[in-house]
PDB file of N, CA and C in Angstrom:
ATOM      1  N   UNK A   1       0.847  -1.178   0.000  1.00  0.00           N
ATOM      2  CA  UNK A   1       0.000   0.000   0.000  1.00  0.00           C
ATOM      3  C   UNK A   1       0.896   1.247   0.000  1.00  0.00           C
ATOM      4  N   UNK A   2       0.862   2.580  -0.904  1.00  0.00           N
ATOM      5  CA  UNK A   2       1.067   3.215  -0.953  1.00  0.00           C
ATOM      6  C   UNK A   2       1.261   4.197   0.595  1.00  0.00           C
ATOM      7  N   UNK A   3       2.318   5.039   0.355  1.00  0.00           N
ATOM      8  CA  UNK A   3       1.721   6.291   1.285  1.00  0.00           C
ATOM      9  C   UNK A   3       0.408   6.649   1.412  1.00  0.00           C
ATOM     10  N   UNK A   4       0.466   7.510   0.308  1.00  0.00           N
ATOM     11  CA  UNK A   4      -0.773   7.747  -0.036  1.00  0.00           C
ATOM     12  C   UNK A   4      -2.272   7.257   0.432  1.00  0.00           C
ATOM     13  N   UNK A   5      -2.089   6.146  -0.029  1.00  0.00           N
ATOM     14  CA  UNK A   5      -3.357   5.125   0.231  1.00  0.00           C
ATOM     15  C   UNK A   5      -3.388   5.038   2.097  1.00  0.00           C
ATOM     16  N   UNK A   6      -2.127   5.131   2.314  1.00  0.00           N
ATOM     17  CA  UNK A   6      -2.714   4.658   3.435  1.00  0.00           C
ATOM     18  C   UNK A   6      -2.932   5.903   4.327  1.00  0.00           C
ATOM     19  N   UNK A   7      -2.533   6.782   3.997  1.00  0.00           N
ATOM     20  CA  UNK A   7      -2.954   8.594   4.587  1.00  0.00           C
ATOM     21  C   UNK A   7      -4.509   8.850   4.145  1.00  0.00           C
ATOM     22  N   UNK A   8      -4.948   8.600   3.238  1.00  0.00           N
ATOM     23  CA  UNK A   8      -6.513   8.172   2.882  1.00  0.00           C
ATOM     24  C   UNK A   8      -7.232   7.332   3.482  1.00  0.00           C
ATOM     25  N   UNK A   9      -6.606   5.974   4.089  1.00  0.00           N
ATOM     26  CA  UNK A   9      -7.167   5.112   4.803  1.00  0.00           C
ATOM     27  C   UNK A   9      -7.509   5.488   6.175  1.00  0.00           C
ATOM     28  N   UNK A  10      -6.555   6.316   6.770  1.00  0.00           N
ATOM     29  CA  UNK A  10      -6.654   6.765   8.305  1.00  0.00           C
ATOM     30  C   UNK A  10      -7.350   8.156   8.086  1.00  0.00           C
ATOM     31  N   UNK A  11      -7.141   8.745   7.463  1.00  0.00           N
ATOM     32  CA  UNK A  11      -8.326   9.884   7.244  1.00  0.00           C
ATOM     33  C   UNK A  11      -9.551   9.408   7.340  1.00  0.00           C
ATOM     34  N   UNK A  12      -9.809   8.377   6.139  1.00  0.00           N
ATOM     35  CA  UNK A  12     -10.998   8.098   6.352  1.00  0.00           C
ATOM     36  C   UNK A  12     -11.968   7.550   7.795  1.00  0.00           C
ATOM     37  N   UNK A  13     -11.042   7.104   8.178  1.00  0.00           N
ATOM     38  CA  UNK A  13     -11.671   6.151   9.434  1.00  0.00           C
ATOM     39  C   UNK A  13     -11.766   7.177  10.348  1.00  0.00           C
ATOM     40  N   UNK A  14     -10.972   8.426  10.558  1.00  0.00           N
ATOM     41  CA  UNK A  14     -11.087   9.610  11.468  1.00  0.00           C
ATOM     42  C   UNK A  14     -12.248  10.869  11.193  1.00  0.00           C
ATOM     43  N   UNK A  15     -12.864  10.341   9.598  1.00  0.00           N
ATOM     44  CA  UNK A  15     -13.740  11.280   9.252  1.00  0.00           C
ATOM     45  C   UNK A  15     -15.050  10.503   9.652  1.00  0.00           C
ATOM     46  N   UNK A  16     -15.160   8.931   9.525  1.00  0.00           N
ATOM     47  CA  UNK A  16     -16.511   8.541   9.515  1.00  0.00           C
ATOM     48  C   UNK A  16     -16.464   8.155  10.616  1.00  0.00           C
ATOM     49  N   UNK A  17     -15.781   7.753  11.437  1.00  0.00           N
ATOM     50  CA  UNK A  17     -16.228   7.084  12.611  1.00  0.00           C
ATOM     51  C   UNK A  17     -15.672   8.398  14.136  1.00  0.00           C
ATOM     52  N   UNK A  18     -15.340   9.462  13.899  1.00  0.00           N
ATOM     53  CA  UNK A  18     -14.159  10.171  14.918  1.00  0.00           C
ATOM     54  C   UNK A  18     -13.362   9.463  16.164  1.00  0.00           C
ATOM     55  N   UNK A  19     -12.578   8.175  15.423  1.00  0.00           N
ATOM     56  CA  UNK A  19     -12.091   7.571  15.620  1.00  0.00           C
ATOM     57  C   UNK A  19     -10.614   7.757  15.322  1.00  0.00           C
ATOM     58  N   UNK A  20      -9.436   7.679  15.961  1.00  0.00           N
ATOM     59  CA  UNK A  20      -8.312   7.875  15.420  1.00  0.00           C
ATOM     60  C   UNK A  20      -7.582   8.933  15.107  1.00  0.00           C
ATOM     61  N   UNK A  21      -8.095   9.929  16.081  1.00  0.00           N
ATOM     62  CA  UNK A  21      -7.385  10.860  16.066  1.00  0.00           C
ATOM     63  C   UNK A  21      -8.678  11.944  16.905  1.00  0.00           C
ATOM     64  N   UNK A  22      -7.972  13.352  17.074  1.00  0.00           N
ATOM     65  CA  UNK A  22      -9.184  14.567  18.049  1.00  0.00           C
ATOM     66  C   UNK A  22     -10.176  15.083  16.565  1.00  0.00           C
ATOM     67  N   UNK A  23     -11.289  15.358  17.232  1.00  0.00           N
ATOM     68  CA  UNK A  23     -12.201  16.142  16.508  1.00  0.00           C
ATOM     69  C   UNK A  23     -12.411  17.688  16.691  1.00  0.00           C
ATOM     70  N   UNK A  24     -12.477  18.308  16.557  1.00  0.00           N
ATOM     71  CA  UNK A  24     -12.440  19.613  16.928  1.00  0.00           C
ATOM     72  C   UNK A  24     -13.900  20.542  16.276  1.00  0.00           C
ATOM     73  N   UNK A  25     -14.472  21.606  16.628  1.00  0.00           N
ATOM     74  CA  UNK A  25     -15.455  22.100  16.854  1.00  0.00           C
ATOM     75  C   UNK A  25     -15.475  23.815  17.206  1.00  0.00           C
ATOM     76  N   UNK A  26     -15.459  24.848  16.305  1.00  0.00           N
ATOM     77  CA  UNK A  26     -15.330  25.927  16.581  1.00  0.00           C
ATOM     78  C   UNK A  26     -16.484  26.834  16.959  1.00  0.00           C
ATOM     79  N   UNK A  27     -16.138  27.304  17.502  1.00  0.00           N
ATOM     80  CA  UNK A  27     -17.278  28.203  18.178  1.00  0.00           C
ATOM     81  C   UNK A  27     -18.322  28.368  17.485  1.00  0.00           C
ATOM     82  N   UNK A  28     -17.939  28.462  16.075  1.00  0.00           N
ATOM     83  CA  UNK A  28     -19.236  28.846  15.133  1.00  0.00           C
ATOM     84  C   UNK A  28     -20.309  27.914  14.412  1.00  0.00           C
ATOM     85  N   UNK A  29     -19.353  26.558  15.228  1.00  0.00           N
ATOM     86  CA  UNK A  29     -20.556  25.491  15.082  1.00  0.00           C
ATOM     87  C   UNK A  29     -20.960  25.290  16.228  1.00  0.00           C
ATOM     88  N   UNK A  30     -20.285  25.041  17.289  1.00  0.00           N
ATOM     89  CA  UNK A  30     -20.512  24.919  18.994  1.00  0.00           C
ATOM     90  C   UNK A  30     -22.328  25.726  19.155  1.00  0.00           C
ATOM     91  N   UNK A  31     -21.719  26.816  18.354  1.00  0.00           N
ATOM     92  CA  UNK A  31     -22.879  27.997  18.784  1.00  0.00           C
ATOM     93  C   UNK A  31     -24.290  27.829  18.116  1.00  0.00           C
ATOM     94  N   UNK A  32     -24.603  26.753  17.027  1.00  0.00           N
ATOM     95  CA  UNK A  32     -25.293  26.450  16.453  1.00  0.00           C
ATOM     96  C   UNK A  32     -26.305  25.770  17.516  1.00  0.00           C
ATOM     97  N   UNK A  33     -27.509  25.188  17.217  1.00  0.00           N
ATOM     98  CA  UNK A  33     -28.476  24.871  17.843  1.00  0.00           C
ATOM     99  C   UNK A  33     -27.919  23.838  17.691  1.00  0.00           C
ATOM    100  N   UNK A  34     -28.171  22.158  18.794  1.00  0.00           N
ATOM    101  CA  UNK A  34     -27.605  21.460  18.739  1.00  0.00           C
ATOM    102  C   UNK A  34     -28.046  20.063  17.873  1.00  0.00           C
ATOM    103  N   UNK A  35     -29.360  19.800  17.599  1.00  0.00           N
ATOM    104  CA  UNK A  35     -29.772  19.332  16.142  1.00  0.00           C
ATOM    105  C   UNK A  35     -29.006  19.646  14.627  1.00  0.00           C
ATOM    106  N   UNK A  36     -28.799  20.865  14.883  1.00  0.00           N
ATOM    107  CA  UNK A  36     -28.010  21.432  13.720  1.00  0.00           C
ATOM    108  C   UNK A  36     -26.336  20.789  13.937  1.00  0.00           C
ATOM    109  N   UNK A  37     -25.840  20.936  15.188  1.00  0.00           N
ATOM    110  CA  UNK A  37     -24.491  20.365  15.040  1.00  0.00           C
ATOM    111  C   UNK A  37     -24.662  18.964  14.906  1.00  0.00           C
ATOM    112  N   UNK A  38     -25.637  18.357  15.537  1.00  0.00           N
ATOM    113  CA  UNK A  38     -25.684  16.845  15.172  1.00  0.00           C
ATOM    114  C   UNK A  38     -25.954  16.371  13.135  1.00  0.00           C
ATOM    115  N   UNK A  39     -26.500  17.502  12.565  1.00  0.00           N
ATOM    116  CA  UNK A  39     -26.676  16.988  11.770  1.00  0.00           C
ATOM    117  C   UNK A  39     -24.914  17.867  10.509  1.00  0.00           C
ATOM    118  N   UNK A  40     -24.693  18.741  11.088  1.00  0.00           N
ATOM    119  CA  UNK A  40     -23.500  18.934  10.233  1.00  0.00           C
ATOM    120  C   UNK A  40     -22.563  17.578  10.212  1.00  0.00           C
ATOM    121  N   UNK A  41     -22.228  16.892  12.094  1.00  0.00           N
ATOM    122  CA  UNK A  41     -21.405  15.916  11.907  1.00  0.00           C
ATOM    123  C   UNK A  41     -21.922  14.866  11.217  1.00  0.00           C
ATOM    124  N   UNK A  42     -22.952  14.713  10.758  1.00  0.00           N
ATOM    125  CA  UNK A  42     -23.764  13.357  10.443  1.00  0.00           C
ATOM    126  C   UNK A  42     -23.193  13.850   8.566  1.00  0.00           C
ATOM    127  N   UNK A  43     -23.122  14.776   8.474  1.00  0.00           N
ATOM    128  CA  UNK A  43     -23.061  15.473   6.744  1.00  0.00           C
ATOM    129  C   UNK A  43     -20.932  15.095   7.037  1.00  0.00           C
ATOM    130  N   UNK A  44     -20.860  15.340   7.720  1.00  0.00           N
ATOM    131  CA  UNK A  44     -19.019  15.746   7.907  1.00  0.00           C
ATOM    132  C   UNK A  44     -18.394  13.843   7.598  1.00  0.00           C
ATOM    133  N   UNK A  45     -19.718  13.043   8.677  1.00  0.00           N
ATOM    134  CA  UNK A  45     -18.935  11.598   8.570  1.00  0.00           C
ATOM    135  C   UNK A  45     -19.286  10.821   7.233  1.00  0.00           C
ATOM    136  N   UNK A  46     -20.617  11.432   6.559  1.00  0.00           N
ATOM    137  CA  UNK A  46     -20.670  10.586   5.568  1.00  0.00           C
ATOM    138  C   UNK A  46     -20.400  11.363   4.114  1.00  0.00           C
ATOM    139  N   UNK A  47     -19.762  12.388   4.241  1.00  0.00           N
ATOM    140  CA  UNK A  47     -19.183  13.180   3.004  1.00  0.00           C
ATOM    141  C   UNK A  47     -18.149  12.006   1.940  1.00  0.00           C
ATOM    142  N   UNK A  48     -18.795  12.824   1.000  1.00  0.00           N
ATOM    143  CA  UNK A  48     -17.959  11.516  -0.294  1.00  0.00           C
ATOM    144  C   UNK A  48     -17.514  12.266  -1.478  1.00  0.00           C
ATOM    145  N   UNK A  49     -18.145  13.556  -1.363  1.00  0.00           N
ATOM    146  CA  UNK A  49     -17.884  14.290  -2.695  1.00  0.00           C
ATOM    147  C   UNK A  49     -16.609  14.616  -3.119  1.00  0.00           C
ATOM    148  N   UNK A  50     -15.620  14.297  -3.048  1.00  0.00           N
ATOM    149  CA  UNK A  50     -14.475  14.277  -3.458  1.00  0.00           C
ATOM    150  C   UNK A  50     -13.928  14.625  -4.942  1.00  0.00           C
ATOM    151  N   UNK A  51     -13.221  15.686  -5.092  1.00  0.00           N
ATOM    152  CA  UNK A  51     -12.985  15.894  -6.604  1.00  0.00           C
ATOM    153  C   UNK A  51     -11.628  16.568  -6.819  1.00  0.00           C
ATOM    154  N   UNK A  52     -11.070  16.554  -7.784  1.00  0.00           N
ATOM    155  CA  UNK A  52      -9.649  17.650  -7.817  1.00  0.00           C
ATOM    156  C   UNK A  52      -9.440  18.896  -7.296  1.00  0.00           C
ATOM    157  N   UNK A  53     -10.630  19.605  -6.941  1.00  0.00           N
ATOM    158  CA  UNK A  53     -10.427  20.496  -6.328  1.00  0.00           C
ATOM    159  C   UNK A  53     -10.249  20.916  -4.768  1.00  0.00           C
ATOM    160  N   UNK A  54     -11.021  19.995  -3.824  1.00  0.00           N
ATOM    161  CA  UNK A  54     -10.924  19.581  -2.965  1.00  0.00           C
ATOM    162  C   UNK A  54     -10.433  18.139  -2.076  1.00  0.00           C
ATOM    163  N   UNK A  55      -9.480  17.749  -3.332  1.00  0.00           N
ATOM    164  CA  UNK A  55      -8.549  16.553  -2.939  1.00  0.00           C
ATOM    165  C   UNK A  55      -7.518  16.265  -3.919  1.00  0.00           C
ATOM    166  N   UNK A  56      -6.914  17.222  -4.091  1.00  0.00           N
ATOM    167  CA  UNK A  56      -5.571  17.625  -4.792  1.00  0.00           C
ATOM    168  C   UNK A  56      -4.546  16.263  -4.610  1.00  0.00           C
ATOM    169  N   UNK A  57      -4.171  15.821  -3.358  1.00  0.00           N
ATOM    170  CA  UNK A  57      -3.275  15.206  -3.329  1.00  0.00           C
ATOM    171  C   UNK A  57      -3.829  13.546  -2.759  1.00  0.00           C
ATOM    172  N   UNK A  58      -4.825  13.380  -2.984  1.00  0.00           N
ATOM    173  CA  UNK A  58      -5.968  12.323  -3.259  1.00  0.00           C
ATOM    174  C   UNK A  58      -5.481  11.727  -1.499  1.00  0.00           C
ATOM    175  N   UNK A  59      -5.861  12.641  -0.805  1.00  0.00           N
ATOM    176  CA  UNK A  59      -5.860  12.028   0.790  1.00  0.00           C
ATOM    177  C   UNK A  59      -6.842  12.104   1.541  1.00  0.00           C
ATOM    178  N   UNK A  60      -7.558  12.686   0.677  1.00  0.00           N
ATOM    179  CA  UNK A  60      -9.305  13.071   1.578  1.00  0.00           C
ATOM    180  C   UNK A  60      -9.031  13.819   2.797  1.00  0.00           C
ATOM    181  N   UNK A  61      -8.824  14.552   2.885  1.00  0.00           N
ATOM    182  CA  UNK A  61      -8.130  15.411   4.216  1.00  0.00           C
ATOM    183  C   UNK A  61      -9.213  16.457   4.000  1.00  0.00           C
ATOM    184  N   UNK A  62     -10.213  17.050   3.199  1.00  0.00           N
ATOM    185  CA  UNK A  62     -10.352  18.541   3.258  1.00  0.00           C
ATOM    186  C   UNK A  62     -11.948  17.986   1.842  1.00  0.00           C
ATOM    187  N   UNK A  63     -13.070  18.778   2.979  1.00  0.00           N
ATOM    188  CA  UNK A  63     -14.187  19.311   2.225  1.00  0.00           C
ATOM    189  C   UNK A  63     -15.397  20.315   2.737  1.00  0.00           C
ATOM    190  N   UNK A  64     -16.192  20.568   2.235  1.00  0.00           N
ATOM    191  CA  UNK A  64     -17.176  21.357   2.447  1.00  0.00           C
ATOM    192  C   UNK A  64     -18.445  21.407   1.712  1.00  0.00           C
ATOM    193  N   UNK A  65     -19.725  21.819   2.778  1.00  0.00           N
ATOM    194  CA  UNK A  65     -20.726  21.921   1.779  1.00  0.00           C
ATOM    195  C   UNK A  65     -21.588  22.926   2.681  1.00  0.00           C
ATOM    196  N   UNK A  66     -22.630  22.851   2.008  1.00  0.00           N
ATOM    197  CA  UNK A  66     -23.398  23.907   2.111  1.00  0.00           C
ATOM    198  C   UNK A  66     -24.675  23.395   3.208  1.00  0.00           C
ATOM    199  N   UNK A  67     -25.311  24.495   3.994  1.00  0.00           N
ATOM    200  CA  UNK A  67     -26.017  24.203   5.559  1.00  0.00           C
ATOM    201  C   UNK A  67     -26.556  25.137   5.927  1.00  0.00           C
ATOM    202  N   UNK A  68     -27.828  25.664   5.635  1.00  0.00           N
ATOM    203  CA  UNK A  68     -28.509  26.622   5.988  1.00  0.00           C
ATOM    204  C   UNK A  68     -27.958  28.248   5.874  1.00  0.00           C
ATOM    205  N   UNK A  69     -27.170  27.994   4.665  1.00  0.00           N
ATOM    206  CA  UNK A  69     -26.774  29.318   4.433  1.00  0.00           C
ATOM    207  C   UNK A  69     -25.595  29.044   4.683  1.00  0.00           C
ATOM    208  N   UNK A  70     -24.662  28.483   5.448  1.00  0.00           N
ATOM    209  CA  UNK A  70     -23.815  28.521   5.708  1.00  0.00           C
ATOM    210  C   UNK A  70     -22.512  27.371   4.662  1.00  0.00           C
ATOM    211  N   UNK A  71     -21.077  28.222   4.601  1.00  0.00           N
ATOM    212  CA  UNK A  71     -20.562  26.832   4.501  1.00  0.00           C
ATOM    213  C   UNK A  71     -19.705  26.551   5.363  1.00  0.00           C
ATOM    214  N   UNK A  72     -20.161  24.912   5.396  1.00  0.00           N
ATOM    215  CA  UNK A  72     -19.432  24.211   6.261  1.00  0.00           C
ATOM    216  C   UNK A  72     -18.249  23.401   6.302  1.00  0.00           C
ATOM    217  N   UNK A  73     -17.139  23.236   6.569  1.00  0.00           N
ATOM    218  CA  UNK A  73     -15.356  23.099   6.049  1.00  0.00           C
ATOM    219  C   UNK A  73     -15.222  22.325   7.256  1.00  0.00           C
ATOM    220  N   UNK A  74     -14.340  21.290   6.461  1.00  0.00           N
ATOM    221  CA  UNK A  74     -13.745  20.586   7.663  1.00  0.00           C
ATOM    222  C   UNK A  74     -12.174  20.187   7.199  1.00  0.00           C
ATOM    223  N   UNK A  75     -11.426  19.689   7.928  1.00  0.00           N
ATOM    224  CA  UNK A  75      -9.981  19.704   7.475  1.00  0.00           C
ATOM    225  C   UNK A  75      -9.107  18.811   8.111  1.00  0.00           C
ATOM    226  N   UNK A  76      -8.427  17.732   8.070  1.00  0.00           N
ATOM    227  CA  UNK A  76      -7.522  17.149   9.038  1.00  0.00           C
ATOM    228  C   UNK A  76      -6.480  17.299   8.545  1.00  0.00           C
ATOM    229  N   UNK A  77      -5.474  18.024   9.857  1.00  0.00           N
ATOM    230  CA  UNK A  77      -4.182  17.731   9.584  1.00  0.00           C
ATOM    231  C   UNK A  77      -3.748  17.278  10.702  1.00  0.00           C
ATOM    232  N   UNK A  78      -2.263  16.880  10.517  1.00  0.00           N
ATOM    233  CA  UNK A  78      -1.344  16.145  10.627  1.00  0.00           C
ATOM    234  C   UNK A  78      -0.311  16.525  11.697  1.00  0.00           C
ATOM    235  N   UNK A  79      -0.033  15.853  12.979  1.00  0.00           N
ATOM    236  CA  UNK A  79       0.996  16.791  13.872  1.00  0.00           C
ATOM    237  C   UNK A  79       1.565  15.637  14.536  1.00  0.00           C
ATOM    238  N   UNK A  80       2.977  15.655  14.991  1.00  0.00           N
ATOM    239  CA  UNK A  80       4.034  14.777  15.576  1.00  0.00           C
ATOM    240  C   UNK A  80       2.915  14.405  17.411  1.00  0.00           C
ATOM    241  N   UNK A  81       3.651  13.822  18.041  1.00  0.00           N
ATOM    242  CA  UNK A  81       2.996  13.589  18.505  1.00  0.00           C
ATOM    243  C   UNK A  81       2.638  14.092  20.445  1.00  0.00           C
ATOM    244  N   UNK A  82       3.432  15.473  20.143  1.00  0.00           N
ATOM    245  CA  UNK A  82       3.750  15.986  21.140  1.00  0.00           C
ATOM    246  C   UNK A  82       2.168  17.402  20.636  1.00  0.00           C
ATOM    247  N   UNK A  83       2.099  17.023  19.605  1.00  0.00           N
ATOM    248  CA  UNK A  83       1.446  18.539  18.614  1.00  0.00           C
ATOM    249  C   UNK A  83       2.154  19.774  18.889  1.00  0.00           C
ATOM    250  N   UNK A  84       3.320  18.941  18.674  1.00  0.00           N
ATOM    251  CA  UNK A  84       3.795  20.746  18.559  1.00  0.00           C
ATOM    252  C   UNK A  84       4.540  21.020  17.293  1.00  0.00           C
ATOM    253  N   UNK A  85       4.950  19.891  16.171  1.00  0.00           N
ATOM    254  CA  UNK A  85       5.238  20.185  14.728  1.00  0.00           C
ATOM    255  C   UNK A  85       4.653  19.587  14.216  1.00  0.00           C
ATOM    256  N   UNK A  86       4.521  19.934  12.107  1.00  0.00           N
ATOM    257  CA  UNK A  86       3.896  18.678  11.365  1.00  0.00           C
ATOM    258  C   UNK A  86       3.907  17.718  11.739  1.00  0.00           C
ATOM    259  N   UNK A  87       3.874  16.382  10.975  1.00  0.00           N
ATOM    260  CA  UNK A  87       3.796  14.967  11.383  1.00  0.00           C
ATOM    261  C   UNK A  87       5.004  14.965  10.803  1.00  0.00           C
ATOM    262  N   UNK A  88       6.460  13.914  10.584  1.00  0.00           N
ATOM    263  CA  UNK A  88       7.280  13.908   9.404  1.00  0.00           C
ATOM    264  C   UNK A  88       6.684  12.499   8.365  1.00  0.00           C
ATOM    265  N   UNK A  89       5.895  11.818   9.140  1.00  0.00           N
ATOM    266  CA  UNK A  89       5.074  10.808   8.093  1.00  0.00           C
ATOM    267  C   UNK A  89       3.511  10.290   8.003  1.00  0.00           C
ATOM    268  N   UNK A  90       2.650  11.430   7.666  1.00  0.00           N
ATOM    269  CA  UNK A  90       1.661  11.023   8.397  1.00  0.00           C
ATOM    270  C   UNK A  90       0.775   9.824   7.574  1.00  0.00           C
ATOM    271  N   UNK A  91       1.646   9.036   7.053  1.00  0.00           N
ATOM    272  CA  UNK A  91       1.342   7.737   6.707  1.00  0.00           C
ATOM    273  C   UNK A  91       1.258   6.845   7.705  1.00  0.00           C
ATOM    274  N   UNK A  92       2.437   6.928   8.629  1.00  0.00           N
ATOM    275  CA  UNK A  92       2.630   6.424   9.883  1.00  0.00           C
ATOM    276  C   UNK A  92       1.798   6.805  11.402  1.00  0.00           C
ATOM    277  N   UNK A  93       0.949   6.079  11.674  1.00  0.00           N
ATOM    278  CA  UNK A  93       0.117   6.011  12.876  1.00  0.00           C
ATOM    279  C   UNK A  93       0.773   5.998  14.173  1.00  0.00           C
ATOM    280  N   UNK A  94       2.017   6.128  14.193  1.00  0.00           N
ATOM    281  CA  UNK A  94       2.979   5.713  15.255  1.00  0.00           C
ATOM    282  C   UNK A  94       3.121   6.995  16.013  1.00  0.00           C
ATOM    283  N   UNK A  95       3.725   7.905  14.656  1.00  0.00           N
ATOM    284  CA  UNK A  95       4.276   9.142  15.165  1.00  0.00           C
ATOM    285  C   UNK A  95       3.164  10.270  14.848  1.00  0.00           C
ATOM    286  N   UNK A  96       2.451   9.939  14.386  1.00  0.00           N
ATOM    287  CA  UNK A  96       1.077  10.798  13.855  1.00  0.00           C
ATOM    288  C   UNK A  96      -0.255  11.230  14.635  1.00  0.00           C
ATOM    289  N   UNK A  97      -0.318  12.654  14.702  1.00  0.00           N
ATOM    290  CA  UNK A  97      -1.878  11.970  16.128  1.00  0.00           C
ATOM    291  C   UNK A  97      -2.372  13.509  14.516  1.00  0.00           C
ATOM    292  N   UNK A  98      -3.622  12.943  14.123  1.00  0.00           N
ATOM    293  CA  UNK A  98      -4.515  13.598  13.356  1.00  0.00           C
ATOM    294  C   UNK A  98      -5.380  14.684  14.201  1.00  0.00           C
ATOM    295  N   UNK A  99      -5.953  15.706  13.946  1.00  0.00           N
ATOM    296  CA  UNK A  99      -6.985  16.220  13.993  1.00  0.00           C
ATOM    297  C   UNK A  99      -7.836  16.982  12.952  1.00  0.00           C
ATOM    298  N   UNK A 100      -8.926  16.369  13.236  1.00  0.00           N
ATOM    299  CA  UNK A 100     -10.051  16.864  12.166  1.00  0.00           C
ATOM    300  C   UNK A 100     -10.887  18.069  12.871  1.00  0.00           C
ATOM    301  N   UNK A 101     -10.882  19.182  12.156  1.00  0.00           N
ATOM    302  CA  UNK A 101     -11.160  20.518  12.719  1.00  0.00           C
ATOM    303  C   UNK A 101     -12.541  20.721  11.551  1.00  0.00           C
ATOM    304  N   UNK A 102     -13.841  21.261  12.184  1.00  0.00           N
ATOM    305  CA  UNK A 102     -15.004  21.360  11.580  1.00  0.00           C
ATOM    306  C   UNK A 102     -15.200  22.982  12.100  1.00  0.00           C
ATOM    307  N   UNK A 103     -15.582  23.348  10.778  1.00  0.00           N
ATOM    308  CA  UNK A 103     -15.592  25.032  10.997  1.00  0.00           C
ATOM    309  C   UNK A 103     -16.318  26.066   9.616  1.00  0.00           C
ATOM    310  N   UNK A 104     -17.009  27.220  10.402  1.00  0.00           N
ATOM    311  CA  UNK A 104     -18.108  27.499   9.228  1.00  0.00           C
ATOM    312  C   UNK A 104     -16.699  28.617   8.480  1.00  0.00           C
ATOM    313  N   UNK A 105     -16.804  28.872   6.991  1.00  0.00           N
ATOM    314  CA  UNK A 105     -16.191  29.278   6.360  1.00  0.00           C
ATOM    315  C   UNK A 105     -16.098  31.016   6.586  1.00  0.00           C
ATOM    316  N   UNK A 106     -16.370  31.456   7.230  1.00  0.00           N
ATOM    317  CA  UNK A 106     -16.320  32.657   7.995  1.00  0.00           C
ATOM    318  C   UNK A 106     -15.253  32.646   8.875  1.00  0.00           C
ATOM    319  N   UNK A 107     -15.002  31.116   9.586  1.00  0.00           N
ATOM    320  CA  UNK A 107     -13.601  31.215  10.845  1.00  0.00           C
ATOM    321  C   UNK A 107     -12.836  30.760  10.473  1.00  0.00           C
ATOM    322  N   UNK A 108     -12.679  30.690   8.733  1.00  0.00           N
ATOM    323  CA  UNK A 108     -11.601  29.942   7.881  1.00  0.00           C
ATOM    324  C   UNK A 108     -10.558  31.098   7.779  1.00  0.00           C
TER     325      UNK A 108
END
């Protein structure tokens, strides 16, 4: 298995299940009614729309859609495991702790 593939593989499992890494939540969804945040994450875990523009380097790390007016962005990256630099392989689960950050495009 590729890098690649497998930086897609652990993304994925951290997007659908928030499993495998922190989830994160910004004020400007926090602040939403809480039906509404239940249903952004329910849109965030089963997102599929994937295309060149929003998966450039085919890792599924990064999308968005649209929510009552709002858009809604989510993003995982990649940090060593202290979080205090990048990851240097975030193929590797070892040295890698992910976070997936969900946020309305206003606190982008």
């Amino acid at each position: 298995m590729t890098d690649t593939n497998k930086i897609r593989q652990l993304n994925d499992i951290l997007r659908t299940t928030f499993t495998g890494g922190k989830v994160l939540t910004t004020i400007g969804i926090r602040s939403k009614p809480v039906e509404d945040v239940s249903r952004i994450l329910a849109k965030v875990r089963s997102f599929n729309k994937f295309n060149k523009s929003n998966n450039r380097y085919a890792e599924k790390d990064y999308g968005s859609f649209a929510f009552k007016g709002d858009v809604i962005i989510w993003k995982i990256d990649y940090y060593d495991k202290n979080y205090e630099f990048l990851s240097d392989n975030p193929a590797d689960p070892t040295i890698t702790n992910r976070v997936l950050t969900i946020l309305t495009s206003e606190e982008y």
